[in-house]
C-alpha atoms as a PDB file:
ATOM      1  CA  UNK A   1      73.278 -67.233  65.174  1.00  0.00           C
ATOM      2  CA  UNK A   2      76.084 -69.681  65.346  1.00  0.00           C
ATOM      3  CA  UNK A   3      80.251 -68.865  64.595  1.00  0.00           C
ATOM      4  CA  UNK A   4      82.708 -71.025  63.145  1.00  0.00           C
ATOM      5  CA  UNK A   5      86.044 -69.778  65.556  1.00  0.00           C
ATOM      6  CA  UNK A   6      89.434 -71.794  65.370  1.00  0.00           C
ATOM      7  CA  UNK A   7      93.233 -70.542  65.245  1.00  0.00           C
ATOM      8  CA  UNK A   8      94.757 -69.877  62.220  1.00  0.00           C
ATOM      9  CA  UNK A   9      97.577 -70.746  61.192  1.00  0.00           C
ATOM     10  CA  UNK A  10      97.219 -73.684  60.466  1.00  0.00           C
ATOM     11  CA  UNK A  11      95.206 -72.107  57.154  1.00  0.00           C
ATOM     12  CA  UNK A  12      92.306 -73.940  56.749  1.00  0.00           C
ATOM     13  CA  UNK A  13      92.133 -76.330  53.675  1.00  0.00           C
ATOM     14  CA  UNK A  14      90.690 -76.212  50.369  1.00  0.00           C
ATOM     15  CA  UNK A  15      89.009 -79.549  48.736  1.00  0.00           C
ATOM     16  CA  UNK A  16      87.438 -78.399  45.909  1.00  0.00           C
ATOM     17  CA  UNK A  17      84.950 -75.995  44.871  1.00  0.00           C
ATOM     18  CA  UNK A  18      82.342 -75.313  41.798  1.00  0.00           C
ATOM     19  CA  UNK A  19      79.208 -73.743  40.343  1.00  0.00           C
ATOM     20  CA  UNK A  20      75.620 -75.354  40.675  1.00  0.00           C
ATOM     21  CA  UNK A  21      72.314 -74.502  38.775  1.00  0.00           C
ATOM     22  CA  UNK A  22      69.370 -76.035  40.464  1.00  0.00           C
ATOM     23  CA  UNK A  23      66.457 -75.194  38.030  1.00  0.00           C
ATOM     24  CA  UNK A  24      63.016 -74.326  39.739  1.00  0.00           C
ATOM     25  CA  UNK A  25      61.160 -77.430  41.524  1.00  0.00           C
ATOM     26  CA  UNK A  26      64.624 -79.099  42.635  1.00  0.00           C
ATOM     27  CA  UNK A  27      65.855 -79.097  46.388  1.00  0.00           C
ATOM     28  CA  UNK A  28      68.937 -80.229  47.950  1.00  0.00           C
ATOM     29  CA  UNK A  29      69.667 -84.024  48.558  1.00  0.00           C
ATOM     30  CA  UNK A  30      69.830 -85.319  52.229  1.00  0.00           C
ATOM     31  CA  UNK A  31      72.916 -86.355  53.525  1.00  0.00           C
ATOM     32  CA  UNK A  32      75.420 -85.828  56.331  1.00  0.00           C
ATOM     33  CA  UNK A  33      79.002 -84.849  55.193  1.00  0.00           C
ATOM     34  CA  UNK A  34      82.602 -85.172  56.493  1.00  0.00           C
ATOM     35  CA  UNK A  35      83.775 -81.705  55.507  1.00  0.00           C
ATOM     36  CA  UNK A  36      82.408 -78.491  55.824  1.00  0.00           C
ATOM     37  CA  UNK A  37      80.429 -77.559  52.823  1.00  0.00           C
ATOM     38  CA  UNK A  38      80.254 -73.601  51.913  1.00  0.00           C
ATOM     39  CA  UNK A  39      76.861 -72.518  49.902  1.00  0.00           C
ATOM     40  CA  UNK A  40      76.833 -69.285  48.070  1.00  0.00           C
ATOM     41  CA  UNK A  41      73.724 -68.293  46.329  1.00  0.00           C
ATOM     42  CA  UNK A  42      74.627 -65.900  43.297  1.00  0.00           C
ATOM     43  CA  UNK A  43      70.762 -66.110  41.932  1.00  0.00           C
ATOM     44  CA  UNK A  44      67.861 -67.337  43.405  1.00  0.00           C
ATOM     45  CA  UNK A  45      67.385 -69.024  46.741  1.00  0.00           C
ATOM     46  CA  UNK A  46      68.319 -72.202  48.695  1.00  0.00           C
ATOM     47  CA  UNK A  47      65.810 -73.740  51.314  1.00  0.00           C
ATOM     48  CA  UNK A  48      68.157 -75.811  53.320  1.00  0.00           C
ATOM     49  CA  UNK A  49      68.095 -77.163  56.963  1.00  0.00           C
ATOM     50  CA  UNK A  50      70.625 -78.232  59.350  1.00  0.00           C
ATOM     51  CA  UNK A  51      69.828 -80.345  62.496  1.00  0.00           C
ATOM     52  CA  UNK A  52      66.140 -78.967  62.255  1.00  0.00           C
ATOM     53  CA  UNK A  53      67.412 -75.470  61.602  1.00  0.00           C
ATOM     54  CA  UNK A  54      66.020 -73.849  58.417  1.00  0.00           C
ATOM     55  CA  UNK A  55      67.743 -71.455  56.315  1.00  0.00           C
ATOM     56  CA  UNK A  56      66.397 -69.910  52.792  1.00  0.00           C
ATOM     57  CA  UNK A  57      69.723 -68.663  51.283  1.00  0.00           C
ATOM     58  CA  UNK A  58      69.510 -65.850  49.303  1.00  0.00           C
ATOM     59  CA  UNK A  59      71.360 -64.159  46.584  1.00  0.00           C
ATOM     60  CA  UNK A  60      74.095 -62.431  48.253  1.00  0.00           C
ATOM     61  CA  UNK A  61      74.463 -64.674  50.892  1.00  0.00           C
ATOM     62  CA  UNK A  62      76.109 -68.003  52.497  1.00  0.00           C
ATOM     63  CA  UNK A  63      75.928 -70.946  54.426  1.00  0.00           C
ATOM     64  CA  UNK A  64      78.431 -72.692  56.173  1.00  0.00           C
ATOM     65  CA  UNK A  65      77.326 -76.810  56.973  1.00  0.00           C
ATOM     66  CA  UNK A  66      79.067 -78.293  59.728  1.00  0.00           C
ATOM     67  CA  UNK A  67      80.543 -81.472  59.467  1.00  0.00           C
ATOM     68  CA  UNK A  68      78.890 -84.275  61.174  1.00  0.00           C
ATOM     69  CA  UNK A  69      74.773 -82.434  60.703  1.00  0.00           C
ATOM     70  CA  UNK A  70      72.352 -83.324  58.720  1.00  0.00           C
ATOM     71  CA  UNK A  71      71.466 -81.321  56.311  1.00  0.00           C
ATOM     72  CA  UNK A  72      68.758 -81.121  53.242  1.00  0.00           C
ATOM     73  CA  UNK A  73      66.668 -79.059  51.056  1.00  0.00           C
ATOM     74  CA  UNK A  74      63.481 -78.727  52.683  1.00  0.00           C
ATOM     75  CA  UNK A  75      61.733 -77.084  50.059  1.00  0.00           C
ATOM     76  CA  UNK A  76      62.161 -76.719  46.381  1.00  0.00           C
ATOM     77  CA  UNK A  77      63.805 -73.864  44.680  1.00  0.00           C
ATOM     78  CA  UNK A  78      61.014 -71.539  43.324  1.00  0.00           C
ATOM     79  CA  UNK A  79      63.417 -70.040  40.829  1.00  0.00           C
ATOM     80  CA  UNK A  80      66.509 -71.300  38.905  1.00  0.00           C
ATOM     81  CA  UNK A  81      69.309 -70.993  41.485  1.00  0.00           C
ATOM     82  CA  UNK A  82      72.861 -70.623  40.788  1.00  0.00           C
ATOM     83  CA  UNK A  83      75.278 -71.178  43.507  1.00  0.00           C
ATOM     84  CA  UNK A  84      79.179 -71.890  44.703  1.00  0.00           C
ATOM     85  CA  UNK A  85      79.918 -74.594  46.611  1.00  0.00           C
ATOM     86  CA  UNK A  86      83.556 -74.811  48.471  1.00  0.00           C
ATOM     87  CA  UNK A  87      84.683 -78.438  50.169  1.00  0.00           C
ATOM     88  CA  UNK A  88      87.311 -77.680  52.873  1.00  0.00           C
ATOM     89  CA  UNK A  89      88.424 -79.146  56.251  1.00  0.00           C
ATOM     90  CA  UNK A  90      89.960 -77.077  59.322  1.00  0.00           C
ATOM     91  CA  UNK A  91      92.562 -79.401  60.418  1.00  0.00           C
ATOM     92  CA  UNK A  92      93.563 -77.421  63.998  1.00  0.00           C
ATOM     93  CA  UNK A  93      89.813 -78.060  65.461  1.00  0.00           C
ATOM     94  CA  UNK A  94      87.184 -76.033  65.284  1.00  0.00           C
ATOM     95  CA  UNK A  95      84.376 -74.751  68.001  1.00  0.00           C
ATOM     96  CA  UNK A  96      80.689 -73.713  67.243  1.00  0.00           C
ATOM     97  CA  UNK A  97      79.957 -70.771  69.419  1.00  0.00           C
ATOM     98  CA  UNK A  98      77.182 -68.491  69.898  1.00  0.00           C
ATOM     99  CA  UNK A  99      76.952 -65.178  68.735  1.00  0.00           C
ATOM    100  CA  UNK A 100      79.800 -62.789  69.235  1.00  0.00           C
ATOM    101  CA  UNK A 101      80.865 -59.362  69.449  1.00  0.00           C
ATOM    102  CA  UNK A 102      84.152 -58.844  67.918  1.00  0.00           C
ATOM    103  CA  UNK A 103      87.156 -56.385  67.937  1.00  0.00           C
ATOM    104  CA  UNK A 104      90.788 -57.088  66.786  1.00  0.00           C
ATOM    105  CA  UNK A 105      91.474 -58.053  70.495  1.00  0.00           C
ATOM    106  CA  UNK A 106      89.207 -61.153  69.903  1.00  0.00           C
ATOM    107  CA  UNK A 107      91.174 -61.760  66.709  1.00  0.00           C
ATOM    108  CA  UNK A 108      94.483 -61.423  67.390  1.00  0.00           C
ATOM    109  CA  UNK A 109      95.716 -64.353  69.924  1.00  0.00           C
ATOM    110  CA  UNK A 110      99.219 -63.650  69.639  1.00  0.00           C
ATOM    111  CA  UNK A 111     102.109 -61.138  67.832  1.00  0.00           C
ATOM    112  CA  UNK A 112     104.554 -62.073  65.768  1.00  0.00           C
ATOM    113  CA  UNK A 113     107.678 -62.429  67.142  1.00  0.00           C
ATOM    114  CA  UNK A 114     111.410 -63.416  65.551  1.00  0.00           C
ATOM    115  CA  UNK A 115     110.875 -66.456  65.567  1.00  0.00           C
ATOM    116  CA  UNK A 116     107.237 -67.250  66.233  1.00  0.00           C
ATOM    117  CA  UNK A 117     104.237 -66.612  63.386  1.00  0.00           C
ATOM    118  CA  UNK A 118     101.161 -64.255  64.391  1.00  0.00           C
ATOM    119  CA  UNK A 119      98.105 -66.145  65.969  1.00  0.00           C
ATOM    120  CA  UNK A 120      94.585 -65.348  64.576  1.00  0.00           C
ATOM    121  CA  UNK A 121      91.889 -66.797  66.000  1.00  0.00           C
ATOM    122  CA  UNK A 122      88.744 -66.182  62.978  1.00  0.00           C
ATOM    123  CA  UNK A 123      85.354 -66.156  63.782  1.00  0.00           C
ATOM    124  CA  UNK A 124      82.994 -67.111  60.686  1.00  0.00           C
ATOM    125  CA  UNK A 125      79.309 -66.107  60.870  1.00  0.00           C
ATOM    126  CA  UNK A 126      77.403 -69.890  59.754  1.00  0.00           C
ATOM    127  CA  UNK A 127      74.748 -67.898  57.993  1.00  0.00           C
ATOM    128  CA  UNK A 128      75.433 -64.102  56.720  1.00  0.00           C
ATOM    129  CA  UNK A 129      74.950 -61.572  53.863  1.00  0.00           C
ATOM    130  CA  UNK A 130      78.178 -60.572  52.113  1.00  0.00           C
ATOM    131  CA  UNK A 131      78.887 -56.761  52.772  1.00  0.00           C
ATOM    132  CA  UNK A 132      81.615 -56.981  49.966  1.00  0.00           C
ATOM    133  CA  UNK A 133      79.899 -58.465  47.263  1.00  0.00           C
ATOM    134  CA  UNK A 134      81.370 -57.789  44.147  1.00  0.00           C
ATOM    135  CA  UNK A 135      84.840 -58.642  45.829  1.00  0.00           C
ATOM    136  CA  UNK A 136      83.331 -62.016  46.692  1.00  0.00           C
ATOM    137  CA  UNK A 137      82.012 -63.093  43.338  1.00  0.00           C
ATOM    138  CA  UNK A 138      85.605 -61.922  42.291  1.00  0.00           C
ATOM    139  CA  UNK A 139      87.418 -64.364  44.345  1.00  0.00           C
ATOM    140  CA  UNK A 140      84.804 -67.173  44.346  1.00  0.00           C
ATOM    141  CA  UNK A 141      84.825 -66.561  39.766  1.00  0.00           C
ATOM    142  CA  UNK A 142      88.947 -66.930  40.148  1.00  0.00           C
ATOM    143  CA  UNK A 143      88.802 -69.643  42.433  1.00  0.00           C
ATOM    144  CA  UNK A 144      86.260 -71.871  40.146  1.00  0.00           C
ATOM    145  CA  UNK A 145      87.711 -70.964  36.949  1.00  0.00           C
ATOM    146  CA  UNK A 146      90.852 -72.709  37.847  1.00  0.00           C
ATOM    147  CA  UNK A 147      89.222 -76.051  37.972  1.00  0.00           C
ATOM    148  CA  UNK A 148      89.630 -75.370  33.879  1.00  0.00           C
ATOM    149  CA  UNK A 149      93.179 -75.264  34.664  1.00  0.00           C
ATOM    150  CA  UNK A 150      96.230 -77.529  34.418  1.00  0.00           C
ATOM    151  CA  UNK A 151      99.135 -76.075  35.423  1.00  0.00           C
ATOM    152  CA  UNK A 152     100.965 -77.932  38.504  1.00  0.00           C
ATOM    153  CA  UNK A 153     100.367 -74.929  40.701  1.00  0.00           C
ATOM    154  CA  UNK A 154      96.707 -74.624  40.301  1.00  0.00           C
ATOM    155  CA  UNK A 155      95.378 -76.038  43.691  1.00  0.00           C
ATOM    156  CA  UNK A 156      97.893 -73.810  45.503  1.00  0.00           C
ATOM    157  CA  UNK A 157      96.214 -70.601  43.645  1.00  0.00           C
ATOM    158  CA  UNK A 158      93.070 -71.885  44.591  1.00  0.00           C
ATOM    159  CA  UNK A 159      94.070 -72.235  48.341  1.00  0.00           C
ATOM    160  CA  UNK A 160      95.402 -68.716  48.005  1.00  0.00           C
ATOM    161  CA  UNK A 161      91.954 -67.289  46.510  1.00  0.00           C
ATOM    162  CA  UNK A 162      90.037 -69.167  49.551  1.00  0.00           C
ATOM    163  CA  UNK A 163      92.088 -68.268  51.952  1.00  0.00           C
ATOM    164  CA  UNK A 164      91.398 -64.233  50.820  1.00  0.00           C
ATOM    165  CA  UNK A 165      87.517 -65.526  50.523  1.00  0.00           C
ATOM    166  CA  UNK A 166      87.684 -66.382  54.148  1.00  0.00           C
ATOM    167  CA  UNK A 167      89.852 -63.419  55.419  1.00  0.00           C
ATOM    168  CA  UNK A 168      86.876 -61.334  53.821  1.00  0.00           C
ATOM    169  CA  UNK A 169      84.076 -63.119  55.373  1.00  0.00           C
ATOM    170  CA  UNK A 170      86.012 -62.758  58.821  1.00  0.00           C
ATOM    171  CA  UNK A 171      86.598 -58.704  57.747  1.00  0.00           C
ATOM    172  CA  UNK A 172      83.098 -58.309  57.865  1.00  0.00           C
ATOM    173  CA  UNK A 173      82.429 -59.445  61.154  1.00  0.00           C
ATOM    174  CA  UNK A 174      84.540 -56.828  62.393  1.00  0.00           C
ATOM    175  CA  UNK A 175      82.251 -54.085  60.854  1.00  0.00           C
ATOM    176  CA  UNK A 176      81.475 -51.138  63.541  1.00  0.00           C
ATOM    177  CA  UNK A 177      77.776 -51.374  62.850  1.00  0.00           C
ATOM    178  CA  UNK A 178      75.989 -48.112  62.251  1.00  0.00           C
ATOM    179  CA  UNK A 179      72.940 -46.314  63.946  1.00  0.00           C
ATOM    180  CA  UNK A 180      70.550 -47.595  61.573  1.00  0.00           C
ATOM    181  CA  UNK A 181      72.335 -51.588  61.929  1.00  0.00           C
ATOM    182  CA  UNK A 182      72.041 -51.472  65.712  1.00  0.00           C
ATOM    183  CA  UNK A 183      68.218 -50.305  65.494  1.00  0.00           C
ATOM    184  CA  UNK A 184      67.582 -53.029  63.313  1.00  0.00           C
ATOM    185  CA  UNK A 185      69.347 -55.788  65.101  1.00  0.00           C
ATOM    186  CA  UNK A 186      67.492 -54.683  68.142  1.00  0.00           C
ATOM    187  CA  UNK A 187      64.182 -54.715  66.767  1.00  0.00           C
ATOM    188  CA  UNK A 188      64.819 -58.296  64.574  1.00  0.00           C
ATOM    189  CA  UNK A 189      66.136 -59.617  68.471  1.00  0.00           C
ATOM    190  CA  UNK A 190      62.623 -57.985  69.960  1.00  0.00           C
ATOM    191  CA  UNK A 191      60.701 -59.656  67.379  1.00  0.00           C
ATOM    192  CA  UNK A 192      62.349 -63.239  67.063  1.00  0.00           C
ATOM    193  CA  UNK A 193      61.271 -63.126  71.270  1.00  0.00           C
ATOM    194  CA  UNK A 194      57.907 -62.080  70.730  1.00  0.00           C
ATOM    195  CA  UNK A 195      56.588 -63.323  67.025  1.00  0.00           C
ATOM    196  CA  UNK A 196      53.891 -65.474  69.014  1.00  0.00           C
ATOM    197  CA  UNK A 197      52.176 -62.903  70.812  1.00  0.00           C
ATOM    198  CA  UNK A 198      50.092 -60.087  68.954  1.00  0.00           C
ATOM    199  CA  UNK A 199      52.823 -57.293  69.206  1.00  0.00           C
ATOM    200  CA  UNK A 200      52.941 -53.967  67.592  1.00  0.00           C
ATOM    201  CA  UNK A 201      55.480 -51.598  66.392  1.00  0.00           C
ATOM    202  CA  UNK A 202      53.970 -49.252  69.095  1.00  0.00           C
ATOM    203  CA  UNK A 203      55.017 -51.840  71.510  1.00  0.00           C
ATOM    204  CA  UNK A 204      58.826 -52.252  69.938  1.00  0.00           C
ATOM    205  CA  UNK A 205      58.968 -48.211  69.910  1.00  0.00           C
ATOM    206  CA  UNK A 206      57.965 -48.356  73.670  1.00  0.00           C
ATOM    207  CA  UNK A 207      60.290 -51.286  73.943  1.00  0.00           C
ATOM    208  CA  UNK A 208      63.271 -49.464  72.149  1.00  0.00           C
ATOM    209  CA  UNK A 209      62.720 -46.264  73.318  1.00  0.00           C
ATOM    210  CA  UNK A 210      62.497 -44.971  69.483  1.00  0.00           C
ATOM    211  CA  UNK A 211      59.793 -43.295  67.226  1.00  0.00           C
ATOM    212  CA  UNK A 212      57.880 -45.992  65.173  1.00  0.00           C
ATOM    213  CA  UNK A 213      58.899 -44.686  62.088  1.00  0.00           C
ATOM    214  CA  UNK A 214      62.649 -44.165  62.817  1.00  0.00           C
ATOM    215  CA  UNK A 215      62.582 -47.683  63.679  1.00  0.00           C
ATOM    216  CA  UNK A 216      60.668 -48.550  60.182  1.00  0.00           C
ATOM    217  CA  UNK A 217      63.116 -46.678  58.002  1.00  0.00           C
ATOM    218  CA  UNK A 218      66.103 -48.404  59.844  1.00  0.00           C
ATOM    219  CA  UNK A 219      64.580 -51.746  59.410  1.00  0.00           C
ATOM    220  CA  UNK A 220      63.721 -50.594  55.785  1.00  0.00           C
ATOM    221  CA  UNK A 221      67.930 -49.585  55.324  1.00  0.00           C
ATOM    222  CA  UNK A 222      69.608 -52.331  56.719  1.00  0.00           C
ATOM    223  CA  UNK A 223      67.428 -55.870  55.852  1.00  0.00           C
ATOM    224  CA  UNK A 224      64.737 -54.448  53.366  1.00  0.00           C
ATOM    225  CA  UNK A 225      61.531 -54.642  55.435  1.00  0.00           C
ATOM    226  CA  UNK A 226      59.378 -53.072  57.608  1.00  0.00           C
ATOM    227  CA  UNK A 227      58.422 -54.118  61.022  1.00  0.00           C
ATOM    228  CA  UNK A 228      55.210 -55.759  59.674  1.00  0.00           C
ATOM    229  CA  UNK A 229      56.733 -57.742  56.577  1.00  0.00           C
ATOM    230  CA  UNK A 230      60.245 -58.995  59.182  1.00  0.00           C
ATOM    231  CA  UNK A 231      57.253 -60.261  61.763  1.00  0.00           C
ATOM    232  CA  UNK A 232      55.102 -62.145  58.971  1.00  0.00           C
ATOM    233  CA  UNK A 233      58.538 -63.557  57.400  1.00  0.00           C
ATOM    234  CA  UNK A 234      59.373 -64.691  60.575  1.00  0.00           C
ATOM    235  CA  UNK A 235      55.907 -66.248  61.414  1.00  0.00           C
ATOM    236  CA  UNK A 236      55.333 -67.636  57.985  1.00  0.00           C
ATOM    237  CA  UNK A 237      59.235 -69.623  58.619  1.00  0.00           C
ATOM    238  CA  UNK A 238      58.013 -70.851  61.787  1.00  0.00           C
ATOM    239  CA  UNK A 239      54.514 -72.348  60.378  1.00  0.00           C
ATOM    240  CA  UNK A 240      56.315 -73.709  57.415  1.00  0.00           C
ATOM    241  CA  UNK A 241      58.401 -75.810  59.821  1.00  0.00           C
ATOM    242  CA  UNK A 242      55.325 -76.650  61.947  1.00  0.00           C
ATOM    243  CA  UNK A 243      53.787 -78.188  58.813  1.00  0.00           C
ATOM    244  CA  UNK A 244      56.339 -79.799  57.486  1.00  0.00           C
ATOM    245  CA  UNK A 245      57.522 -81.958  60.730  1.00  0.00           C
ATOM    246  CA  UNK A 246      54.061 -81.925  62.784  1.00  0.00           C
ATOM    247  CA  UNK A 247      50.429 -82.837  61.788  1.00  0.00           C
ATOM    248  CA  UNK A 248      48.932 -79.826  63.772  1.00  0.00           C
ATOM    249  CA  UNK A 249      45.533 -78.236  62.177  1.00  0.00           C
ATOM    250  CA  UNK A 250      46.473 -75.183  60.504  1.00  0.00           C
ATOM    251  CA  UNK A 251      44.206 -73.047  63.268  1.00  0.00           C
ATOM    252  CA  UNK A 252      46.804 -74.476  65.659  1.00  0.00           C
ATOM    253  CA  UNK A 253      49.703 -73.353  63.731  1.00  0.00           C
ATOM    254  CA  UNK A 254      48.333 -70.069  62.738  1.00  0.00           C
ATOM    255  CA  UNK A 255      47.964 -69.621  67.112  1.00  0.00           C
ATOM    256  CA  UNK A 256      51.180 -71.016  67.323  1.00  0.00           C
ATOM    257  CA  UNK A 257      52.551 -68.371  65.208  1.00  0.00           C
ATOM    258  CA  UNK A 258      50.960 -65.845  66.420  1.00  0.00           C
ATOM    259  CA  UNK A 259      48.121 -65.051  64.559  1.00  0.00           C
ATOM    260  CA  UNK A 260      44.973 -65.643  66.043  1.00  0.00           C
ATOM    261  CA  UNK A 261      42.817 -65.788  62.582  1.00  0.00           C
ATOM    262  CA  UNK A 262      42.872 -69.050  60.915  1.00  0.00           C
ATOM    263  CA  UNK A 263      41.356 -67.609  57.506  1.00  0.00           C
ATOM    264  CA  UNK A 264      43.888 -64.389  57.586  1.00  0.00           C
ATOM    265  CA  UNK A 265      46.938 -66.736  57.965  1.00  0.00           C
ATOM    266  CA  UNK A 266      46.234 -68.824  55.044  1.00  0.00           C
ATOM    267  CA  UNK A 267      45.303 -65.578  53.028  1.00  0.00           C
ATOM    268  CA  UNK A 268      48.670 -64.197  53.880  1.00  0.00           C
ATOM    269  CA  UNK A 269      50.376 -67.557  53.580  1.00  0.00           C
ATOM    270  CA  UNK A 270      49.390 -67.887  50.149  1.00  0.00           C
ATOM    271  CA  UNK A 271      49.956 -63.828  49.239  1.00  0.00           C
ATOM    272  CA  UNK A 272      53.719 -64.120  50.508  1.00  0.00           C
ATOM    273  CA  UNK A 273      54.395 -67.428  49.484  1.00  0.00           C
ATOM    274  CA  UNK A 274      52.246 -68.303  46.447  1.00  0.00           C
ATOM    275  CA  UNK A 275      50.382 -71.771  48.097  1.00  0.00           C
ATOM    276  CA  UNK A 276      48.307 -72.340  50.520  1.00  0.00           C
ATOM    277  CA  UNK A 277      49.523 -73.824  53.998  1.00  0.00           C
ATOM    278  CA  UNK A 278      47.716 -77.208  52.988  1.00  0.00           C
ATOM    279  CA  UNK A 279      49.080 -77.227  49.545  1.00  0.00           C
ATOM    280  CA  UNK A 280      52.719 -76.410  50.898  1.00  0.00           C
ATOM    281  CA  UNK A 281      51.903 -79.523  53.946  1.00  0.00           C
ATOM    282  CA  UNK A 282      51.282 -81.208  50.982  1.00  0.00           C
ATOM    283  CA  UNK A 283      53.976 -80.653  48.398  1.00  0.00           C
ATOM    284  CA  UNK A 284      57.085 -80.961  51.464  1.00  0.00           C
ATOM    285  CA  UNK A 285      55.390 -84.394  52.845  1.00  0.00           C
ATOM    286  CA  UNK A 286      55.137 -85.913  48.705  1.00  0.00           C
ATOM    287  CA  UNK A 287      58.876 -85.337  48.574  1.00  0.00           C
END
């Protein structure tokens, strides 16, 4: 997982922002932008990919596209979708990083003095949940509604409100992650480095050095699933990228992704995403 870092001040700055519906069967148009461009599903989800990088964007969750990528909707919205979108530009430079692990140290640069401002330096997950949700759709409602607006100060209130937006997304970062979180990120890290070969939990419990089925109701807390339905979402996104940009058999991609039956993949293809790999080949390649 990527990070946005760069020094602030200078605050970043806010183009413009609003709400987007995209009703089921429409995707995101290709193109490669100038600014960054700030997705935040409300409802639904959002197949996108950057520089060959997929993402499906869920509700309760963002994606931050870098300036100078390409980026498009690889696959049509399966539900209506309702989103945010935020425009802005970090004038001070910017650096993509790799994942982090943060304290206050890393954000703090430099005090405040008498005559000298504090330093932050933020670091912005690319691609996260939002642990303070109804405080986001707060700030992202205030922020939009102002486009309504005409009073001479409104694009300053609307820097304010994304400005707080930001200093919330950077808040989270800093979480102290609990038992259960550090459980799960180690088994979602074990699994992302071994989808392709025929693993077990038994094998991430051995692995881990945890029961099973502490490991199953961590996994369950913090991201929803179980070790069996994180490995087949995790396979599945692999093959659906395999047969969208290759013209492998669907045996091969099925091996590929670790799953050794060519007849089980497609029947669990189609259970968990409602098509069969040949129909999906079929609808991403028509578009």
């Amino acid at each position: 997982m990527e990070y946005i870092t760069f020094s602030f001040p200078p605050f970043p700055i806010f183009i413009k922002g609003a709400e987007s519906v995209f009703p089921k069967g429409q995707k995101h148009f290709r193109r490669t932008f100038s600014v960054f461009d700030l997705l935040y599903v409300k409802k639904g989800c959002l197949y996108m990919t950057e520089e060959n990088k997929e993402f499906a964007v869920k509700e309760g969750e963002y994606l931050i596209l870098i300036p100078g990528r390409e980026h498009y909707g690889h696959y049509p919205c399966t539900e209506e979708t309702q989103l945010v979108w935020l425009h802005f530009t970090i004038e001070g430079g910017y650096d993509i990083v790799p994942k982090q692990s943060l304290s206050w140290q890393n954000v703090i640069e430099r005090e405040a003095t008498y005559v000298e401002s504090v330093q932050y330096r933020f670091w912005i997950r690319q691609y996260a949940k939002v642990k303070q949700r109804e405080r986001i759709e707060q700030l992202l409602q205030q922020l939009v509604e102002l486009n309504e607006e005409r009073d001479p100060d409104r694009s300053l209130k609307q820097l304010l409100y994304f400005v707080e937006f930001i200093w919330q997304l950077q808040k989270q970062e800093l979480h102290i992650p609990s038992a259960s979180e550090k459980v799960c990120a180690e088994a979602v890290a074990y699994i992302e480095r071994h989808y392709a070969e025929p693993i077990t939990i038994q094998q991430l419990a051995q692995s881990l050095r945890f029961h099973p089925d502490y490991i199953t109701r961590c996994m369950q807390k913090t991201i929803g699933m179980s070790f069996v339905q994180y490995l087949n979402y995790y396979r599945l996104s692999k093959a659906k990228k395999w047969l969208a940009e290759t013209n492998e058999t669907i045996e091969a991609i099925a091996k590929r992704a670790g799953i050794e039956d060519g007849a089980y993949f497609s029947r669990l293809f189609k259970k968990i995403e409602g098509v069969t790999p040949t129909e999906y080949r079929r609808t991403v390649h028509r578009m």
